[in-house]
N, C-alpha and C. Protein backbone atom coordinates (compact mmCIF):
# COMPACT_ATOMS: atom_id res chain seq x y z
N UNK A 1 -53.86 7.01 11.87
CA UNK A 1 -53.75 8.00 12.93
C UNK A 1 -52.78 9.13 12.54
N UNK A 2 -51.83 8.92 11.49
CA UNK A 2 -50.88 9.95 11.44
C UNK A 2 -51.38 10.63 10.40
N UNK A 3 -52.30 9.94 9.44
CA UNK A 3 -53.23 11.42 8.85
C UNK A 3 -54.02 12.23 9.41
N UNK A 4 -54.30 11.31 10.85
CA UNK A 4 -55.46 12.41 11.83
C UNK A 4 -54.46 13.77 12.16
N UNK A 5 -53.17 13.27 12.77
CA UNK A 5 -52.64 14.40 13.56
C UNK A 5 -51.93 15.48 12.09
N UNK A 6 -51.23 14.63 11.37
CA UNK A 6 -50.96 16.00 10.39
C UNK A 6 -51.72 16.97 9.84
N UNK A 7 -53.11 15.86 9.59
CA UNK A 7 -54.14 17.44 9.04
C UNK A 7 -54.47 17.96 10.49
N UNK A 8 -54.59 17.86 11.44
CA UNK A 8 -55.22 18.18 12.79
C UNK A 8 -54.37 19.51 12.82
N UNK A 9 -52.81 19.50 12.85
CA UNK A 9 -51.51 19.92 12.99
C UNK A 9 -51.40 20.94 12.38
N UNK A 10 -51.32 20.67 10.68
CA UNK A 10 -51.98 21.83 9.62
C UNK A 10 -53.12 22.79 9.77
N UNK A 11 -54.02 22.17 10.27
CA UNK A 11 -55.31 22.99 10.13
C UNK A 11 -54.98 23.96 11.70
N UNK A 12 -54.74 23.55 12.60
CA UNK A 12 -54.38 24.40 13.64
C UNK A 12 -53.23 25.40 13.37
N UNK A 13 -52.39 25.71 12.69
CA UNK A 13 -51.15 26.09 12.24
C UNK A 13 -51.67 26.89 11.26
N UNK A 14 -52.32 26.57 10.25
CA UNK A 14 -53.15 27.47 8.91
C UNK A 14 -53.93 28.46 10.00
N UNK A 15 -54.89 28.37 10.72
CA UNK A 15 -55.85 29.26 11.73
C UNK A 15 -55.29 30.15 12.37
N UNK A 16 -54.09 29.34 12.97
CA UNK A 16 -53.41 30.57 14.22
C UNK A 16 -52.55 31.21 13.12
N UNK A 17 -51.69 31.11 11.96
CA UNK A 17 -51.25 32.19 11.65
C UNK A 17 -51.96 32.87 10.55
N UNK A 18 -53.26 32.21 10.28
CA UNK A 18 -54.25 33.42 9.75
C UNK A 18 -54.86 34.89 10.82
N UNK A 19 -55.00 34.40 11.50
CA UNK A 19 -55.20 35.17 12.60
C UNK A 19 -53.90 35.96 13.46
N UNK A 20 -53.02 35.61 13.38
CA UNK A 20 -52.00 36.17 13.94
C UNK A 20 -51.64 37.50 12.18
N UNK A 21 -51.63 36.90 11.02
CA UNK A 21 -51.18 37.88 9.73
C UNK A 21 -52.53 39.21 9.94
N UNK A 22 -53.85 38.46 10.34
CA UNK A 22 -54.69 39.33 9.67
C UNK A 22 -54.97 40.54 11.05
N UNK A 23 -55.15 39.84 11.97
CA UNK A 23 -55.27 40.63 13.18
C UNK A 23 -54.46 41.05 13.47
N UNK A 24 -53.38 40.64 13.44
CA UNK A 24 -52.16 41.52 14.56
C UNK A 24 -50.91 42.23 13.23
N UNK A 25 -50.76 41.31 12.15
CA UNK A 25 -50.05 42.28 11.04
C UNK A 25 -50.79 43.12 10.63
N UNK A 26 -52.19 43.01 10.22
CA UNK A 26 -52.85 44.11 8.80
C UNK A 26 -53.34 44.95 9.89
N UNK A 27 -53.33 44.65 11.21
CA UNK A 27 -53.49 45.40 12.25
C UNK A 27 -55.39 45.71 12.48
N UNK A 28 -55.51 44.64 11.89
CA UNK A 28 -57.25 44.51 12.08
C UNK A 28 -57.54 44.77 13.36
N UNK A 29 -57.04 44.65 14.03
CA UNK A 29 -57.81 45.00 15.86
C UNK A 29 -57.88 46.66 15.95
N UNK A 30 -57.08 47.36 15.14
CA UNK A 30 -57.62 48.64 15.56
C UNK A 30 -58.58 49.21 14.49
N UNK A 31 -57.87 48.40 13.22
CA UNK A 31 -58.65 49.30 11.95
C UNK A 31 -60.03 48.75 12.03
N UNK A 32 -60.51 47.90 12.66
CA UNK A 32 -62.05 47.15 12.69
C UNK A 32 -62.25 46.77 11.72
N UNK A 33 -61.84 46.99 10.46
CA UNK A 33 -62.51 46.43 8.94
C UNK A 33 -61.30 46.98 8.09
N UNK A 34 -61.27 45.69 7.01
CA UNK A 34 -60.69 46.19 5.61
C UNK A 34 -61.29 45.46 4.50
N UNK A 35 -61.70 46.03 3.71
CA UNK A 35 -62.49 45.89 2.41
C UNK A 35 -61.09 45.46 1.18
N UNK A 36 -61.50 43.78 1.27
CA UNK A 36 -60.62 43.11 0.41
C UNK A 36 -61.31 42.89 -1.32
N UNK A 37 -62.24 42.52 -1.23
CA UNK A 37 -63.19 42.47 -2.33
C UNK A 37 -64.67 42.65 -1.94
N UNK A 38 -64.49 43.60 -1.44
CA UNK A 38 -66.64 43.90 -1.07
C UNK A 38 -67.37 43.87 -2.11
N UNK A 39 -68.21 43.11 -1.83
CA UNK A 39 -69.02 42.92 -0.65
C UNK A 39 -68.74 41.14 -0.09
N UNK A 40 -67.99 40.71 -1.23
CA UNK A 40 -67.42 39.16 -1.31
C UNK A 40 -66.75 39.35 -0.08
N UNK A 41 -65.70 39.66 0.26
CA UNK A 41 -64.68 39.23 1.16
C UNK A 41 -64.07 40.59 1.93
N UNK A 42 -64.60 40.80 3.40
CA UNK A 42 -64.37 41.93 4.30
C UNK A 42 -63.34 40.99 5.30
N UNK A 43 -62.36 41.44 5.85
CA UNK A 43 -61.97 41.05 6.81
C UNK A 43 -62.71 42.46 7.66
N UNK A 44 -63.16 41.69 9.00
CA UNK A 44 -63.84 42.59 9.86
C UNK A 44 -63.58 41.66 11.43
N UNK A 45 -62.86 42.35 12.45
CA UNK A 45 -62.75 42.30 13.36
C UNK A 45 -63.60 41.63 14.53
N UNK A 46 -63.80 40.97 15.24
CA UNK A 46 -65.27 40.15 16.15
C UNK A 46 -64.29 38.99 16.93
N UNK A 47 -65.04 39.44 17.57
CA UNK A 47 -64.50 38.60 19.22
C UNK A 47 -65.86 37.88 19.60
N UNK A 48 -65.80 36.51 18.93
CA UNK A 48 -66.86 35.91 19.88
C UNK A 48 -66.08 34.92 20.95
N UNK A 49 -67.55 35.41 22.10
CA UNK A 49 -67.34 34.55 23.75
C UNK A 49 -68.25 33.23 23.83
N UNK A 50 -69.22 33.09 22.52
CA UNK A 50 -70.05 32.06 22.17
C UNK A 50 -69.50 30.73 21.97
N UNK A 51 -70.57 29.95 20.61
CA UNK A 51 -70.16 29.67 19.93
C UNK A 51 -70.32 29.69 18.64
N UNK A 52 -71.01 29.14 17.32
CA UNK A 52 -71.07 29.68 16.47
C UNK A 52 -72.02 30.91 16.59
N UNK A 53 -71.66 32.05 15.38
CA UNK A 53 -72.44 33.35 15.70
C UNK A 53 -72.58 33.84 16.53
N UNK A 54 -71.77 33.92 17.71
CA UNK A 54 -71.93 34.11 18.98
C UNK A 54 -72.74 33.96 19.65
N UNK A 55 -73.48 32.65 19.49
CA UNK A 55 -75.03 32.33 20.63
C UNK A 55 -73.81 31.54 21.92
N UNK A 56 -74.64 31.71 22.64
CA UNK A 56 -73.97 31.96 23.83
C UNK A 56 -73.13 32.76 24.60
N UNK A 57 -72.74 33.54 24.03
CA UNK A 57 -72.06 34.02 24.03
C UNK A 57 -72.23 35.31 25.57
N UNK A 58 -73.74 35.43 25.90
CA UNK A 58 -73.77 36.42 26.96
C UNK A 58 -74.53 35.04 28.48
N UNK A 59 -74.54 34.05 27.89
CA UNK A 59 -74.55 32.98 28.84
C UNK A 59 -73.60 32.81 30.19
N UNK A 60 -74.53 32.83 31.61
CA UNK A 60 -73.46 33.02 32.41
C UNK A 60 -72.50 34.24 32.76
N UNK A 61 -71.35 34.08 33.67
CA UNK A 61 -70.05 34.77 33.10
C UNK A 61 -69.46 34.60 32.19
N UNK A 62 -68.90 35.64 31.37
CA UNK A 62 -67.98 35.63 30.43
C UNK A 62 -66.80 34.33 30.17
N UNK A 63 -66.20 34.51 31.74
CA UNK A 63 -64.97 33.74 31.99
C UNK A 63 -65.84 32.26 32.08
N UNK A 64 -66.83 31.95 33.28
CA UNK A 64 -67.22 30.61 33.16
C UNK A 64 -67.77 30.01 31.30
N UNK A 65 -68.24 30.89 30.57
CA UNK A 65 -68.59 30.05 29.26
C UNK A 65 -67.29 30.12 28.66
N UNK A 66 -66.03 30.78 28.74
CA UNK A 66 -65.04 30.40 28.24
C UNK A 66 -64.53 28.95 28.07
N UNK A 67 -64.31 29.11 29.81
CA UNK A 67 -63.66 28.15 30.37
C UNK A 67 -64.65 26.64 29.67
N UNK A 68 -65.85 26.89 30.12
CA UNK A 68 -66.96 25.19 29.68
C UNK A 68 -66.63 25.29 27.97
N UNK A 69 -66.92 26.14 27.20
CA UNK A 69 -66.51 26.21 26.06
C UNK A 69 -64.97 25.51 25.08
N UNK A 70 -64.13 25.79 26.23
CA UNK A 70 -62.51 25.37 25.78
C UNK A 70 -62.76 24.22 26.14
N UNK A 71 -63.11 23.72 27.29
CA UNK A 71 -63.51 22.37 27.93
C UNK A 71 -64.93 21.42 26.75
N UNK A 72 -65.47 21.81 26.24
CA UNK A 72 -66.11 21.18 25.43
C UNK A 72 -64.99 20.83 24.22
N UNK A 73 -64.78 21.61 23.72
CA UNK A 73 -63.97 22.06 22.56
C UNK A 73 -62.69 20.50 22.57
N UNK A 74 -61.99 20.18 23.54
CA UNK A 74 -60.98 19.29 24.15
C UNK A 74 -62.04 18.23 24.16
N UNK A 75 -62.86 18.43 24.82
CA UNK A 75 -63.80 16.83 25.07
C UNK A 75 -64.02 16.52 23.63
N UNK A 76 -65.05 17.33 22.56
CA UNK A 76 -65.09 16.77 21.32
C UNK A 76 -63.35 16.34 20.83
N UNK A 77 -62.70 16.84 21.11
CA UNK A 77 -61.56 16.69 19.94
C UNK A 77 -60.90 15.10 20.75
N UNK A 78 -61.11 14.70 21.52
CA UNK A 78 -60.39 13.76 22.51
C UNK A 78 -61.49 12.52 21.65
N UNK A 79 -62.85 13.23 21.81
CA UNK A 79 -63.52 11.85 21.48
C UNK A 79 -63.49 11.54 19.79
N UNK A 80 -62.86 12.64 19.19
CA UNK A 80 -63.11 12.58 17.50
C UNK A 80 -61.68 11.45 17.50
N UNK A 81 -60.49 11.83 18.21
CA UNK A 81 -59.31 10.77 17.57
C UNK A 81 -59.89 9.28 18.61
N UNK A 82 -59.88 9.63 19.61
CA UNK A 82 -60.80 7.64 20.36
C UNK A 82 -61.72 7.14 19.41
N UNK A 83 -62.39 7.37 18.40
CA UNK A 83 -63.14 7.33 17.50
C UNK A 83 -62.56 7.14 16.72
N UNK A 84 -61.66 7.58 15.60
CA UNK A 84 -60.58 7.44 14.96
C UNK A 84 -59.72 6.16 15.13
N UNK A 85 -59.11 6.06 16.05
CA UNK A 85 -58.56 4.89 16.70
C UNK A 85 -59.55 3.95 17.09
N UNK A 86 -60.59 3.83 16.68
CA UNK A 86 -61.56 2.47 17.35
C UNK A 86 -62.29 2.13 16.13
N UNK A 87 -62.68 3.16 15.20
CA UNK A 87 -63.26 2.43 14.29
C UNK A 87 -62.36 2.45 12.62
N UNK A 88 -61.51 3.25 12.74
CA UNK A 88 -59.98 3.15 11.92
C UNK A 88 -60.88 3.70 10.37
N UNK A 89 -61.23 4.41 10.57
CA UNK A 89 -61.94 5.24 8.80
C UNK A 89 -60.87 4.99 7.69
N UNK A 90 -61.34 5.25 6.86
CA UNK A 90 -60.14 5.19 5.67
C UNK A 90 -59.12 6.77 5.55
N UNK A 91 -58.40 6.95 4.75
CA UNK A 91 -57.64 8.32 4.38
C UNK A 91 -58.06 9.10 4.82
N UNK A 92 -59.32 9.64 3.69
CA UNK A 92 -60.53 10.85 3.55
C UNK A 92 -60.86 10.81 5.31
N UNK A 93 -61.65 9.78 5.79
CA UNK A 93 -62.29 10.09 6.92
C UNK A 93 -61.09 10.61 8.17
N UNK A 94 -59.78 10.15 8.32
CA UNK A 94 -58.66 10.82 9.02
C UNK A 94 -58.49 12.18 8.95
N UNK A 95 -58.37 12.69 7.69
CA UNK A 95 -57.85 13.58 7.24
C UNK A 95 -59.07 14.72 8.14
N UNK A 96 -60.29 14.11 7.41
CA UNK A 96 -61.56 14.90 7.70
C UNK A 96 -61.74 15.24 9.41
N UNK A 97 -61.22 13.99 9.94
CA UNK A 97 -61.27 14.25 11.71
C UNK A 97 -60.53 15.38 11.82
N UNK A 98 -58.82 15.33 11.51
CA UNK A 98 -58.18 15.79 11.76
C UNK A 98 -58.37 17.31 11.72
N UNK A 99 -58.66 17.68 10.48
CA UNK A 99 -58.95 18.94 10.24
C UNK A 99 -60.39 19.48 11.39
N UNK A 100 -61.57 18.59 11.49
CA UNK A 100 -62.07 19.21 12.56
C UNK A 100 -61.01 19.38 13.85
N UNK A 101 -60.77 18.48 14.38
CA UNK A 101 -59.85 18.34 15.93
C UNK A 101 -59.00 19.71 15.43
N UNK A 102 -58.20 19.97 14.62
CA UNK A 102 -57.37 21.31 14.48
C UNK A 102 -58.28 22.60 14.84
N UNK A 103 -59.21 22.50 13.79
CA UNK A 103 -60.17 23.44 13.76
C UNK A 103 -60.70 23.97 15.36
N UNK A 104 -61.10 22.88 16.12
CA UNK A 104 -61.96 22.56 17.24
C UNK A 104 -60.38 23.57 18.63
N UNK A 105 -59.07 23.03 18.03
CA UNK A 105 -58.46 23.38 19.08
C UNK A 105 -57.84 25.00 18.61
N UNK A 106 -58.33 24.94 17.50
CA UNK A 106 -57.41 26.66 17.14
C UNK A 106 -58.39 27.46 17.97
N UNK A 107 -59.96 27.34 18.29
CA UNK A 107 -60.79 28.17 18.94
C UNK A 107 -60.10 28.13 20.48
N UNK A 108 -60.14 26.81 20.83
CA UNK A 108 -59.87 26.70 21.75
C UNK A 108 -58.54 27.48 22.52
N UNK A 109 -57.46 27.07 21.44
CA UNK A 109 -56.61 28.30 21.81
C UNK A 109 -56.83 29.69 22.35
N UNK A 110 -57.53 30.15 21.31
CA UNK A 110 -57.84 31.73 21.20
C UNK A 110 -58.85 31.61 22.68
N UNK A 111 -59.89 31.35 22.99
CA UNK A 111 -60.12 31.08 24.70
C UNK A 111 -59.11 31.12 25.22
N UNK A 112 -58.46 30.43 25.60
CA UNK A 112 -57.49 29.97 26.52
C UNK A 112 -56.16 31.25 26.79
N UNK A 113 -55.87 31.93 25.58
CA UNK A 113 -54.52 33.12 25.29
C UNK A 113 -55.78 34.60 25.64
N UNK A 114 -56.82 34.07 24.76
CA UNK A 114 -57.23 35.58 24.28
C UNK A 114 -58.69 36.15 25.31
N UNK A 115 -59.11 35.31 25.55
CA UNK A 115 -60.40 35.26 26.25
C UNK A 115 -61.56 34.89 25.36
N UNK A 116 -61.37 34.97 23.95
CA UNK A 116 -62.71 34.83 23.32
C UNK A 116 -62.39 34.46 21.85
N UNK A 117 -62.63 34.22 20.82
CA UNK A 117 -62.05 33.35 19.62
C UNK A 117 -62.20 34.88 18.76
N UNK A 118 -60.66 34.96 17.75
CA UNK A 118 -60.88 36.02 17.05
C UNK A 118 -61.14 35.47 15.49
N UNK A 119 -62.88 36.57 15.42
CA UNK A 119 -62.60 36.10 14.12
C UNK A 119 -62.78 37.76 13.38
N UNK A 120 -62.65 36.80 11.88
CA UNK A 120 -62.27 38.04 10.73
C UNK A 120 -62.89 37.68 9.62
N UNK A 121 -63.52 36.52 9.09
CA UNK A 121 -63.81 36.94 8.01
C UNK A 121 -65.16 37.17 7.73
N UNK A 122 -66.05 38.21 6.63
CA UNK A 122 -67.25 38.09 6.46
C UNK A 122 -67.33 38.44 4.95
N UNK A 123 -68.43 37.47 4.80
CA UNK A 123 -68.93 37.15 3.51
C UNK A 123 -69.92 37.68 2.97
N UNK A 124 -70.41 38.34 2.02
CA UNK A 124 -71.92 39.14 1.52
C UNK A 124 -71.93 38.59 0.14
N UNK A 125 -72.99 38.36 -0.66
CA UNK A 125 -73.59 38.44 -1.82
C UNK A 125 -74.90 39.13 -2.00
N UNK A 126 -75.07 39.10 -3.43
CA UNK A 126 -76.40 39.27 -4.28
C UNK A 126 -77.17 40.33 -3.66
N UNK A 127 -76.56 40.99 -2.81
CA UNK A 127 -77.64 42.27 -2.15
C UNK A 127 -77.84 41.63 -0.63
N UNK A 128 -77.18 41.12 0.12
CA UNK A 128 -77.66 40.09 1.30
C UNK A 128 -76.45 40.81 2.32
N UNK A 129 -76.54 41.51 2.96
CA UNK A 129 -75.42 41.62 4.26
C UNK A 129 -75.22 41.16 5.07
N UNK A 130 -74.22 39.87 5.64
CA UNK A 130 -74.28 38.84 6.42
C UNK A 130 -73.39 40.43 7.65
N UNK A 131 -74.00 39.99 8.48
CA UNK A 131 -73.63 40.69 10.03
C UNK A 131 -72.70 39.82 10.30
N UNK A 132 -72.51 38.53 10.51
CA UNK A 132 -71.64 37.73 11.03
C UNK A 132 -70.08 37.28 10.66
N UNK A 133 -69.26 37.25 11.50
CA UNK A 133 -67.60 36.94 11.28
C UNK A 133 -67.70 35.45 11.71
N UNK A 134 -66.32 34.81 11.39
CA UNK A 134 -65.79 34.08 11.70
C UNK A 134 -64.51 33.66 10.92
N UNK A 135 -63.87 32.64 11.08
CA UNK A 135 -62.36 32.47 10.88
C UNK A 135 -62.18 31.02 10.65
N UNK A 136 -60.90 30.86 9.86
CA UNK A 136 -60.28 29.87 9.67
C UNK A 136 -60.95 28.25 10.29
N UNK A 137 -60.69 28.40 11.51
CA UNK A 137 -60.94 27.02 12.42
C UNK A 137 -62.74 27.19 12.61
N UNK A 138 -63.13 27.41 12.23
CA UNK A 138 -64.64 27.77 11.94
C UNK A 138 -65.05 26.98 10.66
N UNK A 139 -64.10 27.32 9.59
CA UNK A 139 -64.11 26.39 8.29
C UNK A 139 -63.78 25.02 8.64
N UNK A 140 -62.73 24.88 9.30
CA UNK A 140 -62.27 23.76 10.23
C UNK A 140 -63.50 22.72 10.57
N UNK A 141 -64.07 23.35 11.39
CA UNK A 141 -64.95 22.37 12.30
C UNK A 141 -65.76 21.91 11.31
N UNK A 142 -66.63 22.72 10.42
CA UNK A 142 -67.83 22.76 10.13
C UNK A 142 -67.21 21.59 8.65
N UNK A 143 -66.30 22.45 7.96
CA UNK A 143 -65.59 21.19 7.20
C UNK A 143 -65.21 19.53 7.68
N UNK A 144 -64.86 19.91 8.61
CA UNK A 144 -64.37 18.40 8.92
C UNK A 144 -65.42 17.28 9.52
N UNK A 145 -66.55 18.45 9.94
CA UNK A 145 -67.74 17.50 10.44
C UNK A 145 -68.32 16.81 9.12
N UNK A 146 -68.53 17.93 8.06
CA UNK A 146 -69.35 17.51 7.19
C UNK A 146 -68.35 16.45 6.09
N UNK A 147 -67.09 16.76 6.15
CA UNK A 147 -66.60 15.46 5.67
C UNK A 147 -66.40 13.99 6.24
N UNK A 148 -66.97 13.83 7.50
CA UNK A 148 -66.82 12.87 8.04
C UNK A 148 -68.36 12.07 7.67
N UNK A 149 -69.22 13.13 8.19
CA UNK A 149 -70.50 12.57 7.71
C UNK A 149 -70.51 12.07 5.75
N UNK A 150 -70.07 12.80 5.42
CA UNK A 150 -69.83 12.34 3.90
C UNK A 150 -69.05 11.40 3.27
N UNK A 151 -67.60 10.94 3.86
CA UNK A 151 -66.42 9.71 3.46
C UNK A 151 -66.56 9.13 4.81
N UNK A 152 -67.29 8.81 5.66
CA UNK A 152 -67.01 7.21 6.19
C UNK A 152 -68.50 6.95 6.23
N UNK A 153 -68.22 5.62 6.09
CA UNK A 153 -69.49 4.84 5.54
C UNK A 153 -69.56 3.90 6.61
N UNK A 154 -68.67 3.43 7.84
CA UNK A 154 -68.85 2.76 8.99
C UNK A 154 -67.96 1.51 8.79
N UNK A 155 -67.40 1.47 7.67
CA UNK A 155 -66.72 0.30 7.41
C UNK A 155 -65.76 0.48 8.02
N UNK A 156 -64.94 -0.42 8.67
CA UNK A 156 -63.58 -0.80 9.30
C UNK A 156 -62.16 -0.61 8.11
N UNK A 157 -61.15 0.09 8.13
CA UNK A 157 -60.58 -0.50 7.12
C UNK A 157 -58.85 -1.49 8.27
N UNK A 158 -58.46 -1.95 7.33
CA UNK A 158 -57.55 -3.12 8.00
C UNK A 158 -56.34 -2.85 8.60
């Protein structure tokens, strides 16, 4: 359990002050874009009210998909450590929760302070222009899901 909460801890802590350096120091909220290595690596400004890619995002009111959104966000992360604690994964699979649950609550934050999750980064190759942002705790989730599905195998450890 105490590898769940330190990477959980880390990964929430890595997100919010990525987002606090890139948005509010490099002053991304007004400049809308800065070209770090284009077409590889744009930090670009985006406020999603969704969730990934902003689907959902015009669902409802604004404020009500927040609110069910932050409220999902807590429900997964509540049931990833009860899970954790019931079937006791090895290292890898802790670590892997943890970093989702961080991931899962840095969005959640940004709901809860900001109204809508800030993200910044976007990615392009080979002639391909991805339209879409996202951030730190985005890597988070999607990382920590897919390492869970990948290092636990269902075994109990002791």
């Amino acid at each position: 359990m105490k590898k769940l909460l330190t990477s959980a801890v880390a990964m929430l802590a890595i997100d919010q002050i990525s987002k606090w350096l890139i948005v509010t120091r490099l002053d991304l909220l007004n400049k809308g874009e800065i070209d770090l290595f284009p077409p590889f690596l744009v930090f670009r400004m985006g406020w999603n009210r969704g969730i990934n890619f902003g689907l959902f995002g015009g669902v409802g009111g604004a404020d009500l998909t927040r609110w069910i959104l932050t409220g999902v966000a807590l429900a997964i992360s509540a049931w990833v450590i009860v899970w954790v604690q019931r079937e006791r994964p090895g290292a890898a699979g802790q670590i892997f929760a943890g970093i989702l649950v961080g991931g899962a609550l840095g969005n959640a934050a940004d709901r809860v302070f900001f109204g809508a999750v800030r993200d910044f980064l976007n990615m392009s190759c080979c002639g391909i222009e991805n339209p879409f942002v996202f951030n730190i705790a985005d890597i988070g989730v999607f990382g920590g899901a897919l390492g869970l599905v990948l290092f636990t195998s269902g075994k109990k450890t002791p």
